[in-house]
PDB file of N, CA and C in Angstrom:
ATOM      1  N   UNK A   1     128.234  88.428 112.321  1.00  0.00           N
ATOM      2  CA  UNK A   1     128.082  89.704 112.986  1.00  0.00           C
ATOM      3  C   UNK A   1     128.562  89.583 114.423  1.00  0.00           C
ATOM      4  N   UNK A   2     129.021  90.676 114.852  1.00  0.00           N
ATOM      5  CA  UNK A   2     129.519  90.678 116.603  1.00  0.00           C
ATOM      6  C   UNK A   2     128.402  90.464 117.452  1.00  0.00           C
ATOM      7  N   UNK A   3     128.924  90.157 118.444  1.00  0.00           N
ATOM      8  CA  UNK A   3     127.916  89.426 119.108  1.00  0.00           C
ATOM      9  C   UNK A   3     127.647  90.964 120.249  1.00  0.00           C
ATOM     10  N   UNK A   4     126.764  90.875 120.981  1.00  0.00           N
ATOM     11  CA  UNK A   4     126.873  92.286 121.681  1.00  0.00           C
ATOM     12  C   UNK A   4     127.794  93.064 122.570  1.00  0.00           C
ATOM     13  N   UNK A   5     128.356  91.834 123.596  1.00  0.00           N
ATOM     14  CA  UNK A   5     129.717  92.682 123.863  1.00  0.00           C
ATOM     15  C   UNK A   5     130.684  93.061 123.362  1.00  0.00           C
ATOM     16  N   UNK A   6     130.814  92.676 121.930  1.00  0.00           N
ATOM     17  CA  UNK A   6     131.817  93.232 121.088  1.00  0.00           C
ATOM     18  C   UNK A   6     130.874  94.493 120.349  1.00  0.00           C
ATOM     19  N   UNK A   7     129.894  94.754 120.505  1.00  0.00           N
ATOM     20  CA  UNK A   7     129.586  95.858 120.326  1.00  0.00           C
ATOM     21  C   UNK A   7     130.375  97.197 120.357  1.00  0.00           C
ATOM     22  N   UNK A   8     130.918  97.256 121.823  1.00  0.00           N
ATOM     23  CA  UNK A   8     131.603  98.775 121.818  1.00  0.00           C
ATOM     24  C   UNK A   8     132.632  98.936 120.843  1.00  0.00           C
ATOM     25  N   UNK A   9     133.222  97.269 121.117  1.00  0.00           N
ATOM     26  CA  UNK A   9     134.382  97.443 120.674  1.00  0.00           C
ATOM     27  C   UNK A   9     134.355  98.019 118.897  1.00  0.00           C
ATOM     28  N   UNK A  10     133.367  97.451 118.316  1.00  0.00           N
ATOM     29  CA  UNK A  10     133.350  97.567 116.992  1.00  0.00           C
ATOM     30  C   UNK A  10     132.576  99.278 116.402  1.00  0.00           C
ATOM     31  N   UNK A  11     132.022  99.597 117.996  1.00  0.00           N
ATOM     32  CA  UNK A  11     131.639 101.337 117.650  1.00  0.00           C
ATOM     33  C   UNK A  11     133.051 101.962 117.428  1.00  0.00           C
ATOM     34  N   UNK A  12     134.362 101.369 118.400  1.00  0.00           N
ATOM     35  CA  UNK A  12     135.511 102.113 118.899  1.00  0.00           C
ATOM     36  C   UNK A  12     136.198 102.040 117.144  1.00  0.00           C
ATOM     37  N   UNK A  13     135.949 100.715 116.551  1.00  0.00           N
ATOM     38  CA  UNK A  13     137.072 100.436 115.624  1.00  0.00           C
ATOM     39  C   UNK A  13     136.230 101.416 114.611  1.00  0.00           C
ATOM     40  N   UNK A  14     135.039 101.310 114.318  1.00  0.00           N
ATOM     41  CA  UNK A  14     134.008 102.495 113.060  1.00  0.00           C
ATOM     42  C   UNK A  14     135.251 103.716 113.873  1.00  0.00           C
ATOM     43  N   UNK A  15     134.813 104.208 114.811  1.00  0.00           N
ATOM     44  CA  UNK A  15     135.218 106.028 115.161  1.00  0.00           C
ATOM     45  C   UNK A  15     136.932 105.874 115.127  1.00  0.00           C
ATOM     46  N   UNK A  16     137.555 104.898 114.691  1.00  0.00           N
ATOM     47  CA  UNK A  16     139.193 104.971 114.632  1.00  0.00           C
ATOM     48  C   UNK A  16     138.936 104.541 113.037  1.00  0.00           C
ATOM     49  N   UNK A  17     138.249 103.693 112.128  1.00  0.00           N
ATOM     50  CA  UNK A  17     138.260 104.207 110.595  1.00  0.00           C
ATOM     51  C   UNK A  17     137.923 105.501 110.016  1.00  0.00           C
ATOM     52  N   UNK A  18     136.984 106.109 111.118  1.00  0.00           N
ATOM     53  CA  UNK A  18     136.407 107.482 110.720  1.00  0.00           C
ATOM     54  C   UNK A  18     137.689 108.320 110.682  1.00  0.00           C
ATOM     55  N   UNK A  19     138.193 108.358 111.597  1.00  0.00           N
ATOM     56  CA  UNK A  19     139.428 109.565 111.889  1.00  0.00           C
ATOM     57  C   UNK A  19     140.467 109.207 110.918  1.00  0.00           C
ATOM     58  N   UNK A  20     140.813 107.684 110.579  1.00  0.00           N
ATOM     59  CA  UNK A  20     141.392 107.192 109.429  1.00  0.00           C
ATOM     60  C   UNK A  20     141.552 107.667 108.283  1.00  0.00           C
ATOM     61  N   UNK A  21     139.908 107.976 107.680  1.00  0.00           N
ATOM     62  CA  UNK A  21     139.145 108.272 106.569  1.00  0.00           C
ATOM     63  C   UNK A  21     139.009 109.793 106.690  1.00  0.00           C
ATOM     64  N   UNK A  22     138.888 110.773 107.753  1.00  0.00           N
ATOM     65  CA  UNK A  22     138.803 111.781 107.906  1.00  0.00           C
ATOM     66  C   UNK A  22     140.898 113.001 107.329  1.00  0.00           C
ATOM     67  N   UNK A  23     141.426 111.840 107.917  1.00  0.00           N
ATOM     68  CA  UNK A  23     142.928 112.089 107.967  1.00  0.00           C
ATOM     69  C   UNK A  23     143.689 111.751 106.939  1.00  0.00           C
ATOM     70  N   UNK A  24     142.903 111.725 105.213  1.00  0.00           N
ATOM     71  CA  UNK A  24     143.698 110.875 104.406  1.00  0.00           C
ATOM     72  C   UNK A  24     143.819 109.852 104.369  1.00  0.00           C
ATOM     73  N   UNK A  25     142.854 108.833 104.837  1.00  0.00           N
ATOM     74  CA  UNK A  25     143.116 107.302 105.166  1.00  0.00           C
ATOM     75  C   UNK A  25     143.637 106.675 103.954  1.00  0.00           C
ATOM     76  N   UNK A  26     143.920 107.416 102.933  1.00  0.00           N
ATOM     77  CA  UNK A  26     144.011 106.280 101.425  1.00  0.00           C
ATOM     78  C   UNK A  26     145.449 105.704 101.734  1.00  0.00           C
ATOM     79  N   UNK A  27     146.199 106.811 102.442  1.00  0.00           N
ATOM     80  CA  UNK A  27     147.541 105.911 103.340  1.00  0.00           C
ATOM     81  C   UNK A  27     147.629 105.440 104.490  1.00  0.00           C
ATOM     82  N   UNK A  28     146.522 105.591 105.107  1.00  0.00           N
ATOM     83  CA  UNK A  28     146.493 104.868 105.902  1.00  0.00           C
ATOM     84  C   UNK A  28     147.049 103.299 106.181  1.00  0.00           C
ATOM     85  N   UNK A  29     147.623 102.874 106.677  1.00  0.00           N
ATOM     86  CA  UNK A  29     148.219 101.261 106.828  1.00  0.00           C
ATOM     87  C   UNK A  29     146.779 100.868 108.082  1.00  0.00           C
ATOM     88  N   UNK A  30     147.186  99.293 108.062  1.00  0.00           N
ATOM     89  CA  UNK A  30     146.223  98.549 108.718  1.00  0.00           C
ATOM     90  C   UNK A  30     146.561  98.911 110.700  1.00  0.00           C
ATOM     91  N   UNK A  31     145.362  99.239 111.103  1.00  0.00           N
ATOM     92  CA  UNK A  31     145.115  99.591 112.551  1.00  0.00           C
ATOM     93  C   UNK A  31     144.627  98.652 113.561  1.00  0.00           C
ATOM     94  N   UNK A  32     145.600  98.453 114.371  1.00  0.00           N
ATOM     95  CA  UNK A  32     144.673  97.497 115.064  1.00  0.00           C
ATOM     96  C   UNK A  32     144.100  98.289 116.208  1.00  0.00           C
ATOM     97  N   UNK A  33     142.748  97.849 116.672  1.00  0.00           N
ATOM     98  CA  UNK A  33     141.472  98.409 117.071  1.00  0.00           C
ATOM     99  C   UNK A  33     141.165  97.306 118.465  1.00  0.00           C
ATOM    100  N   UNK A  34     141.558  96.070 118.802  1.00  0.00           N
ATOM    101  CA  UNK A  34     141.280  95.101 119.476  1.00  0.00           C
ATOM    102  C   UNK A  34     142.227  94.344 119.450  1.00  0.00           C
ATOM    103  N   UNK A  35     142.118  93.172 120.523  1.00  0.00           N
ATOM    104  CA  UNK A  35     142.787  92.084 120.907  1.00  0.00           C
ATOM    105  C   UNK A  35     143.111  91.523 119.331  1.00  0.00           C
ATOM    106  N   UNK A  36     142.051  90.749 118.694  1.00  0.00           N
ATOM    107  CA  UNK A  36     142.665  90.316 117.664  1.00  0.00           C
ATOM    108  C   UNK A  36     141.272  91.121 115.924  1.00  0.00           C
ATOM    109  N   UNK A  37     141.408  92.179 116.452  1.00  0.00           N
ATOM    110  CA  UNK A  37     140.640  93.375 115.590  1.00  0.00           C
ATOM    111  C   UNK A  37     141.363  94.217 114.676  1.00  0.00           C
ATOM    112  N   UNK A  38     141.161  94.009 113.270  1.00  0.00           N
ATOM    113  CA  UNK A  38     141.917  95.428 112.701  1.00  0.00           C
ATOM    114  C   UNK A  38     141.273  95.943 112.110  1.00  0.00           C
ATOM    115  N   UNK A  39     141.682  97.498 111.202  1.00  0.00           N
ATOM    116  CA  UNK A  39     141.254  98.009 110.384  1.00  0.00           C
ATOM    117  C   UNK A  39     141.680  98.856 108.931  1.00  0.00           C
ATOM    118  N   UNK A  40     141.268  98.895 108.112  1.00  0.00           N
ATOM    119  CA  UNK A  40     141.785  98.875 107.257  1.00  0.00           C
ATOM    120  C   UNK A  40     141.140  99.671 106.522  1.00  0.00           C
ATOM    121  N   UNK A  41     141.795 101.030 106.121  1.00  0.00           N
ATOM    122  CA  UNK A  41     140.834 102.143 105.265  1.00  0.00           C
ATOM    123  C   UNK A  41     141.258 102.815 104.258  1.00  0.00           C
ATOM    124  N   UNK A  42     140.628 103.340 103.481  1.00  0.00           N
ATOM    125  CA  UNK A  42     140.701 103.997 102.051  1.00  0.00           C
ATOM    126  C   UNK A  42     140.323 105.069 101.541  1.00  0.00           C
ATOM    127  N   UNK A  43     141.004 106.425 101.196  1.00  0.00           N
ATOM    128  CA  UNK A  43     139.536 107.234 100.465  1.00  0.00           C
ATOM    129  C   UNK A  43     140.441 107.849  99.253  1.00  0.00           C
ATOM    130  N   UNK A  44     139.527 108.195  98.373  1.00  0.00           N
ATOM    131  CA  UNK A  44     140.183 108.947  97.643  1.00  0.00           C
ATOM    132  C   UNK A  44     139.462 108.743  96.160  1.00  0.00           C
ATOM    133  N   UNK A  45     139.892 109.309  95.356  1.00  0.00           N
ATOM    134  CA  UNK A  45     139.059 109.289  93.875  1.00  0.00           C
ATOM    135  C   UNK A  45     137.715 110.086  93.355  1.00  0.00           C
ATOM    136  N   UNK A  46     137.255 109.646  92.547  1.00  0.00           N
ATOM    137  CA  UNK A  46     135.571 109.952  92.363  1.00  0.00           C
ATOM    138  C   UNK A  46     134.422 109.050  91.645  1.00  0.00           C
ATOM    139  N   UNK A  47     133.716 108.856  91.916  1.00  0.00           N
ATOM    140  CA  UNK A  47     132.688 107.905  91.467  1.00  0.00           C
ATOM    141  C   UNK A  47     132.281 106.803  91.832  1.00  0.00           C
ATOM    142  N   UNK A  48     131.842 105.958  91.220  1.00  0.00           N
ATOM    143  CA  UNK A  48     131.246 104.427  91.416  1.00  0.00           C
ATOM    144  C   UNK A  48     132.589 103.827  91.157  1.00  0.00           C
ATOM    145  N   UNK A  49     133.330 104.034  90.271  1.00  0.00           N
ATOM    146  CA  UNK A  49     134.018 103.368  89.763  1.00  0.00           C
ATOM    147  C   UNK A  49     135.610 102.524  90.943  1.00  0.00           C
ATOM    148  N   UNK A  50     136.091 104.555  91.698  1.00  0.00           N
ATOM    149  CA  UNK A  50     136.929 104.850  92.678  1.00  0.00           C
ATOM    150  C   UNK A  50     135.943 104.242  94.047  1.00  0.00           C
ATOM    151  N   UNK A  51     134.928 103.932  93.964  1.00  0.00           N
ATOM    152  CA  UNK A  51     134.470 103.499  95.362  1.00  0.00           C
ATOM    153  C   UNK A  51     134.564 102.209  94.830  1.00  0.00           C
ATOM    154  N   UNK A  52     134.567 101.174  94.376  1.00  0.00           N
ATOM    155  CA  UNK A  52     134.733  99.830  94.286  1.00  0.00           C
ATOM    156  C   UNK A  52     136.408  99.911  94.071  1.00  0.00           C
ATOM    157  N   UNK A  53     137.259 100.634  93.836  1.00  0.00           N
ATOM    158  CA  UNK A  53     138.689 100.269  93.801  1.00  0.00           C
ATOM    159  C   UNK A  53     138.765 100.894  95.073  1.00  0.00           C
ATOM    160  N   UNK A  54     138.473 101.604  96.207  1.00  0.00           N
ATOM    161  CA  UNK A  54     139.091 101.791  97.466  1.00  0.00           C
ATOM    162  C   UNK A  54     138.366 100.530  97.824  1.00  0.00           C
ATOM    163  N   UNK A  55     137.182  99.595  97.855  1.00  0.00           N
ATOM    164  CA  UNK A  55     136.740  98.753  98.540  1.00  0.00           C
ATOM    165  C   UNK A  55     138.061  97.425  98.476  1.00  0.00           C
ATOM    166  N   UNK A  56     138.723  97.515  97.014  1.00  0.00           N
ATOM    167  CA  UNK A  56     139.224  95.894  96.220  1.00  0.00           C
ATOM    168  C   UNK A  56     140.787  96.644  97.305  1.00  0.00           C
ATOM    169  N   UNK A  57     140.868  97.843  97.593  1.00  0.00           N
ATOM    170  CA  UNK A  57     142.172  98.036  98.411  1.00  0.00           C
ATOM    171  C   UNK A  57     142.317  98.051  99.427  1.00  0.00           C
ATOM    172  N   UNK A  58     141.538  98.149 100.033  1.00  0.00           N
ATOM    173  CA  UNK A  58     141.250  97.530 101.547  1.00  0.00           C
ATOM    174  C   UNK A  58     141.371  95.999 101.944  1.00  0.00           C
ATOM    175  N   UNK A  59     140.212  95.282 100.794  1.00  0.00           N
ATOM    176  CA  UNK A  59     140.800  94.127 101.098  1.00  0.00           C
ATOM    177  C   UNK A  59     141.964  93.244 100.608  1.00  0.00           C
ATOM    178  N   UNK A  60     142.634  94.015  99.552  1.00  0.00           N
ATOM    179  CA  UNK A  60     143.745  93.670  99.239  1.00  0.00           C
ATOM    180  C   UNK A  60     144.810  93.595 100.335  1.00  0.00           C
ATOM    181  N   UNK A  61     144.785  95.195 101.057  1.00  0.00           N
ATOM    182  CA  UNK A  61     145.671  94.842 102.014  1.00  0.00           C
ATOM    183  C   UNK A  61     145.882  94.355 103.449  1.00  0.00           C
ATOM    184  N   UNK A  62     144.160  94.005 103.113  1.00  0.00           N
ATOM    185  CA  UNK A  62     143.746  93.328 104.349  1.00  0.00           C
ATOM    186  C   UNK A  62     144.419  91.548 103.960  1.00  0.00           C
ATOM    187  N   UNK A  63     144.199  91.435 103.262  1.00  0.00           N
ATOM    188  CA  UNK A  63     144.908  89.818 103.166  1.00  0.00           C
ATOM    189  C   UNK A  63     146.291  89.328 102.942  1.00  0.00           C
ATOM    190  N   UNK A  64     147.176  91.005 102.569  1.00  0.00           N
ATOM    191  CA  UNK A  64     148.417  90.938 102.210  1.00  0.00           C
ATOM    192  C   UNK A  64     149.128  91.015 104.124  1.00  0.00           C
ATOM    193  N   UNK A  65     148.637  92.025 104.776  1.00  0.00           N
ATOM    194  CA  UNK A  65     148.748  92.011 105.969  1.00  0.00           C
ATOM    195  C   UNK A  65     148.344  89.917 107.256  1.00  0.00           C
ATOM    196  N   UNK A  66     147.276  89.951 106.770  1.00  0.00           N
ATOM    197  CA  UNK A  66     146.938  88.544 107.201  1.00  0.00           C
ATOM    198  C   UNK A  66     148.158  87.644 106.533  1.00  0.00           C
ATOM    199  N   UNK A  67     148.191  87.702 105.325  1.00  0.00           N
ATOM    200  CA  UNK A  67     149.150  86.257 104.595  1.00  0.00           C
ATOM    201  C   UNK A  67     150.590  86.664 105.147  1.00  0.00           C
ATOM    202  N   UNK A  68     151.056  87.582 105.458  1.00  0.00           N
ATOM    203  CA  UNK A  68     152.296  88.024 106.064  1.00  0.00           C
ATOM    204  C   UNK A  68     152.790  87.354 107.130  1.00  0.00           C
ATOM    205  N   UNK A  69     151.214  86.842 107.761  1.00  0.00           N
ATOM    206  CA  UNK A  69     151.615  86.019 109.061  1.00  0.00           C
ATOM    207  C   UNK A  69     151.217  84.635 109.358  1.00  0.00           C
ATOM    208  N   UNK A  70     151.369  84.249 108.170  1.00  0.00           N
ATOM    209  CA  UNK A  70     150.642  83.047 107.704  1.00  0.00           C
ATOM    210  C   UNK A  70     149.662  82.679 107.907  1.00  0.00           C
ATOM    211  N   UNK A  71     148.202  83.595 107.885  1.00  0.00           N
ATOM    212  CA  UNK A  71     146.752  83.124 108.354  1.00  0.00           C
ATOM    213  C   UNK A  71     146.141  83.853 107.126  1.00  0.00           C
ATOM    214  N   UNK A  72     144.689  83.889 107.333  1.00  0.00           N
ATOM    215  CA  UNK A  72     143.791  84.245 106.179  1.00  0.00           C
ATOM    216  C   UNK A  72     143.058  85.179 106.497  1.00  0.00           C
ATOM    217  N   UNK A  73     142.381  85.996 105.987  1.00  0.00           N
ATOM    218  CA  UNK A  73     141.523  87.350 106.465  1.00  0.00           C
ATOM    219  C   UNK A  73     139.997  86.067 106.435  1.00  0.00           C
ATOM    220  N   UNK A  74     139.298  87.411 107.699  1.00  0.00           N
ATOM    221  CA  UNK A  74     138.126  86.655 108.335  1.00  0.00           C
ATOM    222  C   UNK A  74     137.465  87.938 108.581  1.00  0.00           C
ATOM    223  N   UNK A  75     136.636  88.881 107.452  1.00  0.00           N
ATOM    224  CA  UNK A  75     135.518  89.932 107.378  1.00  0.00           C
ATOM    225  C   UNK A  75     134.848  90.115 108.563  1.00  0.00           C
ATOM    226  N   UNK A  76     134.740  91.234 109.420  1.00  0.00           N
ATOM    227  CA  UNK A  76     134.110  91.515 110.032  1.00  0.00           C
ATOM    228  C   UNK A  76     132.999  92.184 109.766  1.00  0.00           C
ATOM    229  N   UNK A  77     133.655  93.282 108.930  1.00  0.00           N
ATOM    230  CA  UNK A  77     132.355  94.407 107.922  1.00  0.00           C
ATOM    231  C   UNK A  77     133.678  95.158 107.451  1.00  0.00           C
ATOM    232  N   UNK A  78     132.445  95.178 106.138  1.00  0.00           N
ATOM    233  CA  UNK A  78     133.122  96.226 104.910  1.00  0.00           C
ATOM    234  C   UNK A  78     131.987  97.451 104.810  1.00  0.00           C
ATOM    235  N   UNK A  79     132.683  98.590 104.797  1.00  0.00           N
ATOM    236  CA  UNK A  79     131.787  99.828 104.733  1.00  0.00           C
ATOM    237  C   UNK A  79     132.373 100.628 103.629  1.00  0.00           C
ATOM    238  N   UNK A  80     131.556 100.796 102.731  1.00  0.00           N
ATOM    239  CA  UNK A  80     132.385 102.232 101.624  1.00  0.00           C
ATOM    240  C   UNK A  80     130.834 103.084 101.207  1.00  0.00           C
ATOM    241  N   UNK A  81     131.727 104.448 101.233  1.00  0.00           N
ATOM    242  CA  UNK A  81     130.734 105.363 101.017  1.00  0.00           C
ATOM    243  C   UNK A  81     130.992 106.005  99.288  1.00  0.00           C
ATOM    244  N   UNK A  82     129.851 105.893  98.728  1.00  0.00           N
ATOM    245  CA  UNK A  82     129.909 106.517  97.120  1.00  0.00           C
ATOM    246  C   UNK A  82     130.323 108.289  97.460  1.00  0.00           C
ATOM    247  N   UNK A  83     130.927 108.504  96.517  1.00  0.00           N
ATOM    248  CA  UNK A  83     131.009 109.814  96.287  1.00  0.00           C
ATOM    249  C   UNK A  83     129.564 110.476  96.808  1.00  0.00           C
ATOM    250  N   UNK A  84     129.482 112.149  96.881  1.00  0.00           N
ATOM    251  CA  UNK A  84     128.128 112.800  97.323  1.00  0.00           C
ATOM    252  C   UNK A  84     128.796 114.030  96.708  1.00  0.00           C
ATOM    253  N   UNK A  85     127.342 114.668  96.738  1.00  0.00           N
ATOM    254  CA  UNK A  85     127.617 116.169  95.818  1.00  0.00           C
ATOM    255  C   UNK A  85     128.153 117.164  97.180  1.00  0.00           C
ATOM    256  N   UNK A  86     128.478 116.683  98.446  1.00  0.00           N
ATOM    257  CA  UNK A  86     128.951 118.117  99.851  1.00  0.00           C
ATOM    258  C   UNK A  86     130.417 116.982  99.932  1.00  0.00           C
ATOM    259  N   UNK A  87     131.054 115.982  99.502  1.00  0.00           N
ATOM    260  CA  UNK A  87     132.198 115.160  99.391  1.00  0.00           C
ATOM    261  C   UNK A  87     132.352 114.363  98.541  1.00  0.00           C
ATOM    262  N   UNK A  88     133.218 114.374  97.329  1.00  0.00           N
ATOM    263  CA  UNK A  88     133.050 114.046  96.180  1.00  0.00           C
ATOM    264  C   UNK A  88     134.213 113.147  96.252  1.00  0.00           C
ATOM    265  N   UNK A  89     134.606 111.921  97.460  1.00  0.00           N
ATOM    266  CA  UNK A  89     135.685 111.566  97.460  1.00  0.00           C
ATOM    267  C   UNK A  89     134.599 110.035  97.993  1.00  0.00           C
ATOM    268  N   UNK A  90     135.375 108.805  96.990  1.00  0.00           N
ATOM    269  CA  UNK A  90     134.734 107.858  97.696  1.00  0.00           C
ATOM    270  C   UNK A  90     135.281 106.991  99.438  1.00  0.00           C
ATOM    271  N   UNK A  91     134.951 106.452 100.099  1.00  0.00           N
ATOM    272  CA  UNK A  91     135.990 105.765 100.705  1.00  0.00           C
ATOM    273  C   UNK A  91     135.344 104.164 101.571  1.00  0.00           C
ATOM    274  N   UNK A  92     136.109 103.553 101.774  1.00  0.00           N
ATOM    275  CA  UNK A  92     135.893 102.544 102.133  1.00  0.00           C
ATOM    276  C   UNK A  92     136.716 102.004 103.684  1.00  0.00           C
ATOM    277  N   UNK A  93     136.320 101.209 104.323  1.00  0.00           N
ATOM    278  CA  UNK A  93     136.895 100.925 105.600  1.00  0.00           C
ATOM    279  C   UNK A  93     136.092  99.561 106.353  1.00  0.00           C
ATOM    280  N   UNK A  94     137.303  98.626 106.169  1.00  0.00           N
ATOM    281  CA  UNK A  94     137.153  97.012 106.622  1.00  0.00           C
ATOM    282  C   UNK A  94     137.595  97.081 107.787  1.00  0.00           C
ATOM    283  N   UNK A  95     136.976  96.252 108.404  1.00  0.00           N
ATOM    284  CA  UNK A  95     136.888  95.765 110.144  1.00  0.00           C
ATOM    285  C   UNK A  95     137.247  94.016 109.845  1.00  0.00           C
ATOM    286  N   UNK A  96     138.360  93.877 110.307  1.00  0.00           N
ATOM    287  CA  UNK A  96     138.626  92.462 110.118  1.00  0.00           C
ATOM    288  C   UNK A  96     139.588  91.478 111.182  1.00  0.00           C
ATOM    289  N   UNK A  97     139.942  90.240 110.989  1.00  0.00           N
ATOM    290  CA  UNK A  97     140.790  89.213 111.882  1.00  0.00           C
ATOM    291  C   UNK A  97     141.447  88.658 111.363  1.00  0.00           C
ATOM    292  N   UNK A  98     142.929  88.052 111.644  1.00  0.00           N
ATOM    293  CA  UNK A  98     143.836  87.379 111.202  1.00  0.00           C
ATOM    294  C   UNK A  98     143.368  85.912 111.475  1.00  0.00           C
ATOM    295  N   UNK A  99     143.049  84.998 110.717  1.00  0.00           N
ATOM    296  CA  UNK A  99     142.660  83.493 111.793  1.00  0.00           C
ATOM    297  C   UNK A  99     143.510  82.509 110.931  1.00  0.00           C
ATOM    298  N   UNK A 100     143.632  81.448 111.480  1.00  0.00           N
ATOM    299  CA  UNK A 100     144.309  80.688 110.809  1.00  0.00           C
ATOM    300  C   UNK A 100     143.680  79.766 109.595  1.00  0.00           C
ATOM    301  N   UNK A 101     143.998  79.430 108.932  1.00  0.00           N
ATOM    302  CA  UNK A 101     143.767  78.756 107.611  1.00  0.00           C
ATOM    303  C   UNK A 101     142.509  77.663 107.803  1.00  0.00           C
ATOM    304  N   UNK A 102     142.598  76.399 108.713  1.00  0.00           N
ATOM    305  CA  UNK A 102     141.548  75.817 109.229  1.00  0.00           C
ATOM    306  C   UNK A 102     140.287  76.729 109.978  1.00  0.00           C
ATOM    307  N   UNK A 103     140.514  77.777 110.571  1.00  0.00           N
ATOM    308  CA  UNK A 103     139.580  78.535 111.413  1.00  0.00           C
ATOM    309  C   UNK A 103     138.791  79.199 110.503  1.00  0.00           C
ATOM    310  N   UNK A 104     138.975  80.035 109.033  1.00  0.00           N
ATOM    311  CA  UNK A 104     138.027  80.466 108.149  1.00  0.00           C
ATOM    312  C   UNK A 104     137.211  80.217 107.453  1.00  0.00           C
TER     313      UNK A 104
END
């Protein structure tokens, strides 16, 4: 977990997945949010089923983005919301770091 001065930073990166997720995020591409902070979001579908496949696509392209640059994804937080009867769309949105292979 962040330690507290990375606090804001990780309110800033939630309210830049929100607008992500608010804006169609299911195309969304990966955002960087910080020095070495990204994010990575999803929505779209319906059910239990579409909220565990926006979660497996997030971090899919959270590690396709990381392996691109020869390092490994390093979870910050994973957030996905189930479908609801006032938004019937699931979505998901990872907070994550590129680190190198020894560092994870």
């Amino acid at each position: 977990m962040p330690s507290a001065p990375c606090a804001p930073l990780l309110a800033f990166a939630m309210c830049i997945a929100g607008l992500s997720l608010a804006c169609g995020g299911r195309s969304a591409q990966v955002v960087r949010v910080g020095e070495d902070l990204w994010v990575s979001s999803a929505r779209g579908g319906k059910g239990a089923a579409d909220e565990a496949a926006r979660r497996q696509e997030v971090l899919e392209r959270a590690e396709r983005f990381c392996g691109e640059q020869g390092l490994v994804l390093e979870v910050d937080s994973l957030v996905s919301t189930p479908s609801r009867p006032d938004d019937d769309t699931p979505s998901a949105s990872l907070t994550f770091r590129c680190v190198g292979k020894g560092d994870a």
